[in-house]
C-alpha atoms as a PDB file:
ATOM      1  CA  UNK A   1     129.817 123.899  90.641  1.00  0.00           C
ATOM      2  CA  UNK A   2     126.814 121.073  91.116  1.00  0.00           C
ATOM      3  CA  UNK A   3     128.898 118.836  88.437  1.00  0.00           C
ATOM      4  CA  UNK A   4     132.215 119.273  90.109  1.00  0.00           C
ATOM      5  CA  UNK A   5     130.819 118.821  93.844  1.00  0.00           C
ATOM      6  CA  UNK A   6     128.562 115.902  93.072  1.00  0.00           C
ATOM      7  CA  UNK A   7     128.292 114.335  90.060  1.00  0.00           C
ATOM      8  CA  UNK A   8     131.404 111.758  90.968  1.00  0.00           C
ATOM      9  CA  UNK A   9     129.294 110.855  93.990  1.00  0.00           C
ATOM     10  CA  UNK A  10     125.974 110.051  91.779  1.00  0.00           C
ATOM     11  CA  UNK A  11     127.654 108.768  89.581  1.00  0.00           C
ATOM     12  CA  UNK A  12     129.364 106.282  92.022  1.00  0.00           C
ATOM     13  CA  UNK A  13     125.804 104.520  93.220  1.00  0.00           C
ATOM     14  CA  UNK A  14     124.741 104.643  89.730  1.00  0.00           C
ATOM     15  CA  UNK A  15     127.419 102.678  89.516  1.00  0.00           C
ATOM     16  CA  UNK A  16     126.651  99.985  92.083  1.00  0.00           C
ATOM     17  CA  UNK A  17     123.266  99.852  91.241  1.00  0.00           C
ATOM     18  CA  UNK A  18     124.279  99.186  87.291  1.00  0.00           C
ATOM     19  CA  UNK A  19     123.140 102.559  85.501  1.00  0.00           C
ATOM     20  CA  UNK A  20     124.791 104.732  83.069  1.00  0.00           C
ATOM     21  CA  UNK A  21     126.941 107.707  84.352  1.00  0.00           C
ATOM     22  CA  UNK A  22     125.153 111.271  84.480  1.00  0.00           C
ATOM     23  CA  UNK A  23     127.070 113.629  82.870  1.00  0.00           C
ATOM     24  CA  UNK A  24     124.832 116.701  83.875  1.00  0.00           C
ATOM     25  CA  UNK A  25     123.647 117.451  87.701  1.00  0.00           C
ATOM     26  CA  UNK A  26     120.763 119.807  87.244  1.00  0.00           C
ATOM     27  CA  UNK A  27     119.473 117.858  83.964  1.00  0.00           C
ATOM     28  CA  UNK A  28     119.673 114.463  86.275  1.00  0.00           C
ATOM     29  CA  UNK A  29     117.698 116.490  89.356  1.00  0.00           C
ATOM     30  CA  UNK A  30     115.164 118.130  87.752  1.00  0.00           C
ATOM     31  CA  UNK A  31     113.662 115.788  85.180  1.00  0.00           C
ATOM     32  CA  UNK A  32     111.915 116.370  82.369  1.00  0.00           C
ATOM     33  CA  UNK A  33     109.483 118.707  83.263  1.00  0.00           C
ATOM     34  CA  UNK A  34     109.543 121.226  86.344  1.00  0.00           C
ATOM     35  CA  UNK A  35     107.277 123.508  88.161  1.00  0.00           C
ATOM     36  CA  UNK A  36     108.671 126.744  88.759  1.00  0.00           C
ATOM     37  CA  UNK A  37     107.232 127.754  91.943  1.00  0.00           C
ATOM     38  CA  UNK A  38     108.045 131.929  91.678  1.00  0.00           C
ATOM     39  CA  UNK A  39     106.462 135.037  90.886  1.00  0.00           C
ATOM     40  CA  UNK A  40     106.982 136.063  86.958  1.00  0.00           C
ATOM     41  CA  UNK A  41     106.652 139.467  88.489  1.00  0.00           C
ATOM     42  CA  UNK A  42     109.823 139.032  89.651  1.00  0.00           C
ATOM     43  CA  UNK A  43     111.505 135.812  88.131  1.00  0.00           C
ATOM     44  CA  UNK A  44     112.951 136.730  84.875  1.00  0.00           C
ATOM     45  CA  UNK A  45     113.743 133.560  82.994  1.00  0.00           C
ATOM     46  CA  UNK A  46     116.554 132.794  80.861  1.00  0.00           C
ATOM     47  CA  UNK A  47     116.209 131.735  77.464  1.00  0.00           C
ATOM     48  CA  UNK A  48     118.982 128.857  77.122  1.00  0.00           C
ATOM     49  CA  UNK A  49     116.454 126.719  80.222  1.00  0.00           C
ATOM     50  CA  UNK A  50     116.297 123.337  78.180  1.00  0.00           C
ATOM     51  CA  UNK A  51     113.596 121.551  80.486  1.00  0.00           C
ATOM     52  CA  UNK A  52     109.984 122.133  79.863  1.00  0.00           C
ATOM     53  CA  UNK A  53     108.558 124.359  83.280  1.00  0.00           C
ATOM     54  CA  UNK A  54     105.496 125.282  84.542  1.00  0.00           C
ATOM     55  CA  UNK A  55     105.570 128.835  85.960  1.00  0.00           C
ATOM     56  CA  UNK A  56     103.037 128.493  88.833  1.00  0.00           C
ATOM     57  CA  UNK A  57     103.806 131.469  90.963  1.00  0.00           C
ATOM     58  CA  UNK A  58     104.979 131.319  94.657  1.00  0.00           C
ATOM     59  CA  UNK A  59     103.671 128.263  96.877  1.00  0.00           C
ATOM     60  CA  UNK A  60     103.410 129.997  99.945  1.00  0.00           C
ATOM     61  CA  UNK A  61     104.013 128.131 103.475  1.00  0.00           C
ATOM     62  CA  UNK A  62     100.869 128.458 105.400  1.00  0.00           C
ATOM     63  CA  UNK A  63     101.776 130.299 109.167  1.00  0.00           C
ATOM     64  CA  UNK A  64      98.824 131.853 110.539  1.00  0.00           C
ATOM     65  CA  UNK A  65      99.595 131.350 113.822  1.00  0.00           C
ATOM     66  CA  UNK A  66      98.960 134.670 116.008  1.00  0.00           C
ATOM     67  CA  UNK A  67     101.747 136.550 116.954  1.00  0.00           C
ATOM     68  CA  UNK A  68     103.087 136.604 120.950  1.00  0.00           C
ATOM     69  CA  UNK A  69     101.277 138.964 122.916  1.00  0.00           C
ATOM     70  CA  UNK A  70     104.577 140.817 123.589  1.00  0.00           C
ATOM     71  CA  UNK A  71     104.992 141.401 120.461  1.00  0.00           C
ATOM     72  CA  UNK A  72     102.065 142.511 118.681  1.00  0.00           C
ATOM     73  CA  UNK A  73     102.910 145.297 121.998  1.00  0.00           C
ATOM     74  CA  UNK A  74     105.861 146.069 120.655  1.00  0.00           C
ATOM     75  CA  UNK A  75     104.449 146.767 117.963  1.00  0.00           C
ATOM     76  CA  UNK A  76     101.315 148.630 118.596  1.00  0.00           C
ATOM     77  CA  UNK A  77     103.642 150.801 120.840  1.00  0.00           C
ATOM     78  CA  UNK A  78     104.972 153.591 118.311  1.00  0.00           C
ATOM     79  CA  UNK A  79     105.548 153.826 114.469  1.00  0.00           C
ATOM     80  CA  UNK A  80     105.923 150.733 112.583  1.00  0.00           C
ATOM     81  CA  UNK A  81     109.047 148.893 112.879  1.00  0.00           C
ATOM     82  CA  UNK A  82     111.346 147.854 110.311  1.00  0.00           C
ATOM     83  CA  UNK A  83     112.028 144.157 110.471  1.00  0.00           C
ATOM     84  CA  UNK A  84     115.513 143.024 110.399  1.00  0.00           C
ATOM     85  CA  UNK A  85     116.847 139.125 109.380  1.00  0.00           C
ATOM     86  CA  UNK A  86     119.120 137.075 107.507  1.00  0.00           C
ATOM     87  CA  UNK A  87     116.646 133.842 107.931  1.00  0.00           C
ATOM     88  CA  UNK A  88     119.143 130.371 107.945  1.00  0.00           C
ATOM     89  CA  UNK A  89     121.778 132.531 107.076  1.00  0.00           C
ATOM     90  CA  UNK A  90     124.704 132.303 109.812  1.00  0.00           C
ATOM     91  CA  UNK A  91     126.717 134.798 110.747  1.00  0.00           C
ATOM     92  CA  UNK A  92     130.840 134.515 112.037  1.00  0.00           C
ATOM     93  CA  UNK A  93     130.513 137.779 114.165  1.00  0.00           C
ATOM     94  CA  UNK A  94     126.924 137.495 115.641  1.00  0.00           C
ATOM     95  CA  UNK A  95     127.943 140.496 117.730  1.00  0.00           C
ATOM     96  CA  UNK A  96     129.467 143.086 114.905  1.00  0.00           C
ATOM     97  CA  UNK A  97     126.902 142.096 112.674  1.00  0.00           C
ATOM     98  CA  UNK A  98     123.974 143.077 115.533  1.00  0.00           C
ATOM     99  CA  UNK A  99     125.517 146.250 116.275  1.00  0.00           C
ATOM    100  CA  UNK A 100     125.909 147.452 112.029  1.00  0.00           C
ATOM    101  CA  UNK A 101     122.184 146.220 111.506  1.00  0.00           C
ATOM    102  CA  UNK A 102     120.667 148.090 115.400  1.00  0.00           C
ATOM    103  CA  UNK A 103     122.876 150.981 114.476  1.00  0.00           C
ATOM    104  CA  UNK A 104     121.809 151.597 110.928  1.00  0.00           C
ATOM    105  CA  UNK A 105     118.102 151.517 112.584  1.00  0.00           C
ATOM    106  CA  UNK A 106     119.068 154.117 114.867  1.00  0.00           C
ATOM    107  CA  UNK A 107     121.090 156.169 112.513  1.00  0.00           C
ATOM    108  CA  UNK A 108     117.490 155.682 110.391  1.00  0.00           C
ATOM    109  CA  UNK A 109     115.170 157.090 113.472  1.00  0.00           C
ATOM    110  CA  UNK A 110     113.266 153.557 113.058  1.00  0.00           C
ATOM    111  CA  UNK A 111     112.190 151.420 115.926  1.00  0.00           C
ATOM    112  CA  UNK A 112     113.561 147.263 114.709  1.00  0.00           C
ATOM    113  CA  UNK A 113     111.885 144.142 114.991  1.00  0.00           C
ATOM    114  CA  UNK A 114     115.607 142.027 115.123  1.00  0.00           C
ATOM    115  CA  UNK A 115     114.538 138.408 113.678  1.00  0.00           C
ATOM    116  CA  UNK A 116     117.220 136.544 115.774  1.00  0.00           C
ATOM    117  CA  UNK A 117     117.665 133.605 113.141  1.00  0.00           C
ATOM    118  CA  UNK A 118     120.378 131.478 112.887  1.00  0.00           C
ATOM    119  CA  UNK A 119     122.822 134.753 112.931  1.00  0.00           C
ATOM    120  CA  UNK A 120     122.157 134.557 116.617  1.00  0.00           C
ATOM    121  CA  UNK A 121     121.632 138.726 116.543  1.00  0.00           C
ATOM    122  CA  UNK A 122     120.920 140.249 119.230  1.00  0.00           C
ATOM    123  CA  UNK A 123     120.399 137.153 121.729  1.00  0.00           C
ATOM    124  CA  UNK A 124     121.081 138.027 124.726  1.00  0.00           C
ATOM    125  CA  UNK A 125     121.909 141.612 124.075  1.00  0.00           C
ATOM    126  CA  UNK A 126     120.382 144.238 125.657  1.00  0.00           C
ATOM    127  CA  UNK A 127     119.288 146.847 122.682  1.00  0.00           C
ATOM    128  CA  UNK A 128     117.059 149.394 124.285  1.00  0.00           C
ATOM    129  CA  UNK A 129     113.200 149.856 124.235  1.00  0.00           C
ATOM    130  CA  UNK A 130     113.350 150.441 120.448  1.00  0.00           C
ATOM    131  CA  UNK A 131     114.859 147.463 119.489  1.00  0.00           C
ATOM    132  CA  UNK A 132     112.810 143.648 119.883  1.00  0.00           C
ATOM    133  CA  UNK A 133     114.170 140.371 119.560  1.00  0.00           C
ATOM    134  CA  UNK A 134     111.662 137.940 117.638  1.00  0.00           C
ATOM    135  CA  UNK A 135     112.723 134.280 117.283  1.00  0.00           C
ATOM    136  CA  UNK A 136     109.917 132.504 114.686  1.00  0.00           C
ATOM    137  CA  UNK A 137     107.566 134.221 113.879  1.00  0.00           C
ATOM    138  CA  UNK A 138     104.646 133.903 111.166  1.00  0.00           C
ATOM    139  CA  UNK A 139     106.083 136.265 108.643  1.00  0.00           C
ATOM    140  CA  UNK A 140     102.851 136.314 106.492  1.00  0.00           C
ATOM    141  CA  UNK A 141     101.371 137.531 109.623  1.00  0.00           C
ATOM    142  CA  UNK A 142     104.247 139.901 110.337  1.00  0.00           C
ATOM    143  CA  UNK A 143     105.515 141.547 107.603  1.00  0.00           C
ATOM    144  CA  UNK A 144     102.458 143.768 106.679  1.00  0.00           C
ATOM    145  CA  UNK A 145     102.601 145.732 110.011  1.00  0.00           C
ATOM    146  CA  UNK A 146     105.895 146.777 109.029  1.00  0.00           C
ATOM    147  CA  UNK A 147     107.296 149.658 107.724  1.00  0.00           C
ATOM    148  CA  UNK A 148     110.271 148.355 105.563  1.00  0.00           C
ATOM    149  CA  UNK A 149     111.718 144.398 105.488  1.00  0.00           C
ATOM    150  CA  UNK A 150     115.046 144.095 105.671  1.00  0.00           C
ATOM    151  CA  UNK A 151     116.454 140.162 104.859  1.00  0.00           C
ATOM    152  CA  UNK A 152     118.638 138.071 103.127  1.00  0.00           C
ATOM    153  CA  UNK A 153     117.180 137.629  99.832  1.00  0.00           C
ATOM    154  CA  UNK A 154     116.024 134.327 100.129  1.00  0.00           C
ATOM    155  CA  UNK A 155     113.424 133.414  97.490  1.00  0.00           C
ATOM    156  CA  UNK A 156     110.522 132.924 100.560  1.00  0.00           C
ATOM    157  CA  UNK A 157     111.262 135.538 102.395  1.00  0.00           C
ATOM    158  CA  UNK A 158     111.539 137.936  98.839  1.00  0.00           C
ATOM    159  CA  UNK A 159     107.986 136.164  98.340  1.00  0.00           C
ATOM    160  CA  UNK A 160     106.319 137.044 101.401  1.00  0.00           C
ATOM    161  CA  UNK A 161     107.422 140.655 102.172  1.00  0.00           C
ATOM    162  CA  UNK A 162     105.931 141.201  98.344  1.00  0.00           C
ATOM    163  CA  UNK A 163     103.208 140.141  99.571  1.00  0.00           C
ATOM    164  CA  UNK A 164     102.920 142.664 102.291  1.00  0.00           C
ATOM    165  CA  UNK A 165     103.067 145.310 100.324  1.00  0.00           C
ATOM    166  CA  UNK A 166     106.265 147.128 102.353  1.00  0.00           C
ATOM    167  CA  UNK A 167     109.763 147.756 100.679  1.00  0.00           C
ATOM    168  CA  UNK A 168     112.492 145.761 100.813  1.00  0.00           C
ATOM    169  CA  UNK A 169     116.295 145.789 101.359  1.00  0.00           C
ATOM    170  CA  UNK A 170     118.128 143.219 100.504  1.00  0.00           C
ATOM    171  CA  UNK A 171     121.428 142.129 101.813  1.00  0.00           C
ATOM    172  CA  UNK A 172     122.306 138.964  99.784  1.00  0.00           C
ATOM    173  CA  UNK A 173     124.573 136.299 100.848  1.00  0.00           C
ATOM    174  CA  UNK A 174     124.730 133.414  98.745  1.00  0.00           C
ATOM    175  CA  UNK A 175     123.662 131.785  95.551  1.00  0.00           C
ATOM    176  CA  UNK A 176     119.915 132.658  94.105  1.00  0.00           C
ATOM    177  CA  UNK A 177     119.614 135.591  96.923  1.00  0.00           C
ATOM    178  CA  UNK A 178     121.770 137.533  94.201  1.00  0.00           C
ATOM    179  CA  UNK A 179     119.273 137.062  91.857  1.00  0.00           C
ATOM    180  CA  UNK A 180     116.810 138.463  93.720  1.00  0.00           C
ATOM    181  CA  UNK A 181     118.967 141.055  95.306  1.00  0.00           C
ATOM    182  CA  UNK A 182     119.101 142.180  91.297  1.00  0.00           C
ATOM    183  CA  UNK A 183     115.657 141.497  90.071  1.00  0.00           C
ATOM    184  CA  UNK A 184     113.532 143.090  93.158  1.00  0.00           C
ATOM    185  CA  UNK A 185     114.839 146.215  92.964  1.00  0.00           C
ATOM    186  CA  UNK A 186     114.376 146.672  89.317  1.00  0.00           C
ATOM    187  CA  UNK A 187     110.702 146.936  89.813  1.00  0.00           C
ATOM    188  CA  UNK A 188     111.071 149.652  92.245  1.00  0.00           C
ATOM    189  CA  UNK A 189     110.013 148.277  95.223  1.00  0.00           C
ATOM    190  CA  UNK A 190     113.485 148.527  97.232  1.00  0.00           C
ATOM    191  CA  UNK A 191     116.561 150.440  97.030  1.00  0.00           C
ATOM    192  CA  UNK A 192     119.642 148.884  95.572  1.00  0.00           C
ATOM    193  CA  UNK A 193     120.751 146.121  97.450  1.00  0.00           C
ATOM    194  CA  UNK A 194     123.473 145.971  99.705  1.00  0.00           C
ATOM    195  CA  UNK A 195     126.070 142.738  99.280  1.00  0.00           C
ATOM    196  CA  UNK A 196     126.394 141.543 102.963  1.00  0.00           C
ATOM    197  CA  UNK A 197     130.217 141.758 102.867  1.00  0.00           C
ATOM    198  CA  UNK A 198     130.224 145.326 102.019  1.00  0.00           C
ATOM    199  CA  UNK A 199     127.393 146.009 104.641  1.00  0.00           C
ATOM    200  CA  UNK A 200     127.787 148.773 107.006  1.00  0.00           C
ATOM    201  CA  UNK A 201     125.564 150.937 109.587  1.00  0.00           C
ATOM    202  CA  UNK A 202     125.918 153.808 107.205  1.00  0.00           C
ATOM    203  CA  UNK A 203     124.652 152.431 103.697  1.00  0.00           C
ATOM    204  CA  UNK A 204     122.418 150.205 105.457  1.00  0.00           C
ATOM    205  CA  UNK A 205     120.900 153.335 107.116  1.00  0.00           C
ATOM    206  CA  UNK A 206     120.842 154.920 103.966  1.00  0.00           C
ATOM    207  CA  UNK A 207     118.989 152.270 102.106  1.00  0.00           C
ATOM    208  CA  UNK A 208     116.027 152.151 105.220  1.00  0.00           C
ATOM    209  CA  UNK A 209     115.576 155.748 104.822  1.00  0.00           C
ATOM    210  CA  UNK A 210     114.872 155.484 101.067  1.00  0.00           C
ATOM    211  CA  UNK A 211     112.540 152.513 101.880  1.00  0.00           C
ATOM    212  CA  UNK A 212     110.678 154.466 104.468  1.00  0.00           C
ATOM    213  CA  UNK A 213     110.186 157.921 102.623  1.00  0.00           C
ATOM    214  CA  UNK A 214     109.799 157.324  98.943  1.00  0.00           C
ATOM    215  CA  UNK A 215     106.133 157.420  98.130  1.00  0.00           C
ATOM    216  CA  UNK A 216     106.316 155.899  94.993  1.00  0.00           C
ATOM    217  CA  UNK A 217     108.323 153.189  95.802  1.00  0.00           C
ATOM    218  CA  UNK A 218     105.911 152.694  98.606  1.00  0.00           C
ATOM    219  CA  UNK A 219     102.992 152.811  95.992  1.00  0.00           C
ATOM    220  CA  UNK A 220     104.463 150.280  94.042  1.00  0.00           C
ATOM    221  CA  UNK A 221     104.857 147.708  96.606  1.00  0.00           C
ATOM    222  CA  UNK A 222     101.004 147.866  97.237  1.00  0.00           C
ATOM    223  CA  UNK A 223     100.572 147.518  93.151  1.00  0.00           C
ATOM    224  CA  UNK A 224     102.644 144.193  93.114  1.00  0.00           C
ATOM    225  CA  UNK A 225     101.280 143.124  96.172  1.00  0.00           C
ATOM    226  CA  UNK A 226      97.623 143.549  94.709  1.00  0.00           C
ATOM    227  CA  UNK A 227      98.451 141.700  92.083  1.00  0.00           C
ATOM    228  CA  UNK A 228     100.469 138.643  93.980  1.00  0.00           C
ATOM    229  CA  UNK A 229      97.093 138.376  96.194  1.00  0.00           C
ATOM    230  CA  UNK A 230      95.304 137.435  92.797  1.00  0.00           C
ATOM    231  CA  UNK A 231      97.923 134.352  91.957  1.00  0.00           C
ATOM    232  CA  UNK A 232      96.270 130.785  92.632  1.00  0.00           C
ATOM    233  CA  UNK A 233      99.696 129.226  92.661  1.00  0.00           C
ATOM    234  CA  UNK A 234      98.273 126.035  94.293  1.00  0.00           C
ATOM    235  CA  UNK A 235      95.649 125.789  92.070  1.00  0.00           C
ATOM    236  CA  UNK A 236      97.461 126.385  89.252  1.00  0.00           C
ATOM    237  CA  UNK A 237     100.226 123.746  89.787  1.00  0.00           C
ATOM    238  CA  UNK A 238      97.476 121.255  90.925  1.00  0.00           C
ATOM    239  CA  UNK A 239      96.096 121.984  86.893  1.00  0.00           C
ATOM    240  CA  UNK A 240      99.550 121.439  86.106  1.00  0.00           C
ATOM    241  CA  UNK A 241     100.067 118.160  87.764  1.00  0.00           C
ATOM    242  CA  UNK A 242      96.814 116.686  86.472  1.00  0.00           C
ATOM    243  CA  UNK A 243      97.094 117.936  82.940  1.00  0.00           C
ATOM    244  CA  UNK A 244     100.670 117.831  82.130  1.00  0.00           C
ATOM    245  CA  UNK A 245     102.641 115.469  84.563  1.00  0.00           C
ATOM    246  CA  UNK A 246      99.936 112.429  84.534  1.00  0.00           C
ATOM    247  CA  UNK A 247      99.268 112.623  81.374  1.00  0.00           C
END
């Protein structure tokens, strides 16, 4: 797909500037040696990977900023929410797709935290008092004092609510959130995932109440976060850099 999209357009400044033609994308991109900044937890690699890589682990974005004051009242002010958010994902029907995701809640019994994003849910929407609308928000801050995340699959977002130690759910909608959307729930710390264009109040619902209740799955996302909280992953790709690239 890379070659095909953009290897005519590399290829046409290598031109002008009087270098050879690429004749592979990714191989050009990524050089001779990479660091692989993901969890082997949860990061299966394939064998055919040509490149030499450096496995450091997650590089987590720092946001400690403190949550709004409204919302750490939302919060405080029943059971723990389930987060809902599809991150820089878009969505055609920001309407439909608010009322399948505030629905399955409901159809749940679970108060949501609805991440607006660039979906545009729930904006300007009146929900009821068991429903708040979050724009950013510091998710490392966030996620823990939730009960279940539900999201997109991206790989930071799949980082960060392992880190919390909470089940996940997630909805995939493009590219490497399939692969995540496959390899997360293998270790048993979410339900199957749900593709987003088969998504639906009902299955959704389904797949919240599993994340909720099951007391092993629940265990098991407090194992892998205790061992995530052990990874050095700056550290580690600082060694890496020092060692290994500038050598």
């Amino acid at each position: 797909m890379f070659n095909v999209s953009y290897r005519a357009v590399i290829n046409n400044y290598r031109k002008n500037l009087g270098l050879p033609p690429v004749q592979d994308c990714w191989e050009h991109i990524l050089g001779e040696k990479i660091l692989l900044a993901c969890d082997s937890e949860y990061s299966i690699l394939p064998s055919d990977i040509k490149q030499k890589y450096y496995h450091t682990g997650y590089l987590p974005i720092f946001q400690n900023d403190d949550l709004d004051d409204d919302l750490v009242q939302f919060i405080n002010s029943g059971p723990k929410p389930i987060y809902i958010g599809f991150g820089s994902m878009g969505a055609s029907e920001p309407e439909k797709t608010t009322r399948i995701v505030v629905e399955a809640a409901k159809l749940a019994g679970q108060r949501v935290l609805l991440a607006s994003g660039l979906a545009n849910l729930g904006v300007d929407r009146e929900l009821g008092q068991n429903c708040y609308v979050v724009g950013k928000s510091s998710h490392p801050r966030l996620f823990p004092e939730m009960a279940a995340i539900v999201h997109h699959g991206g790989s930071g977002t799949t980082a960060t609510a392992a880190r919390a130690g909470v089940p996940q759910v997630i909805i995939p909608h493009m590219t490497d959130q399939y692969y995540f959307a496959e390899q997360v729930p293998r270790l048993g710390v979410a339900p199957e995932s749900i593709w987003r264009t088969n998504l639906t109040s009902k299955n959704l619902a389904a797949a919240i109440e599993i994340a909720v209740s099951d007391e092993r799955m629940i265990q098991k996302c407090k194992e892998l976060a205790g061992k995530l909280a052990d990874h050095d992953s700056y550290k580690l790709a600082e060694k890496y850099i020092i060692e290994d690239f500038m050598a």
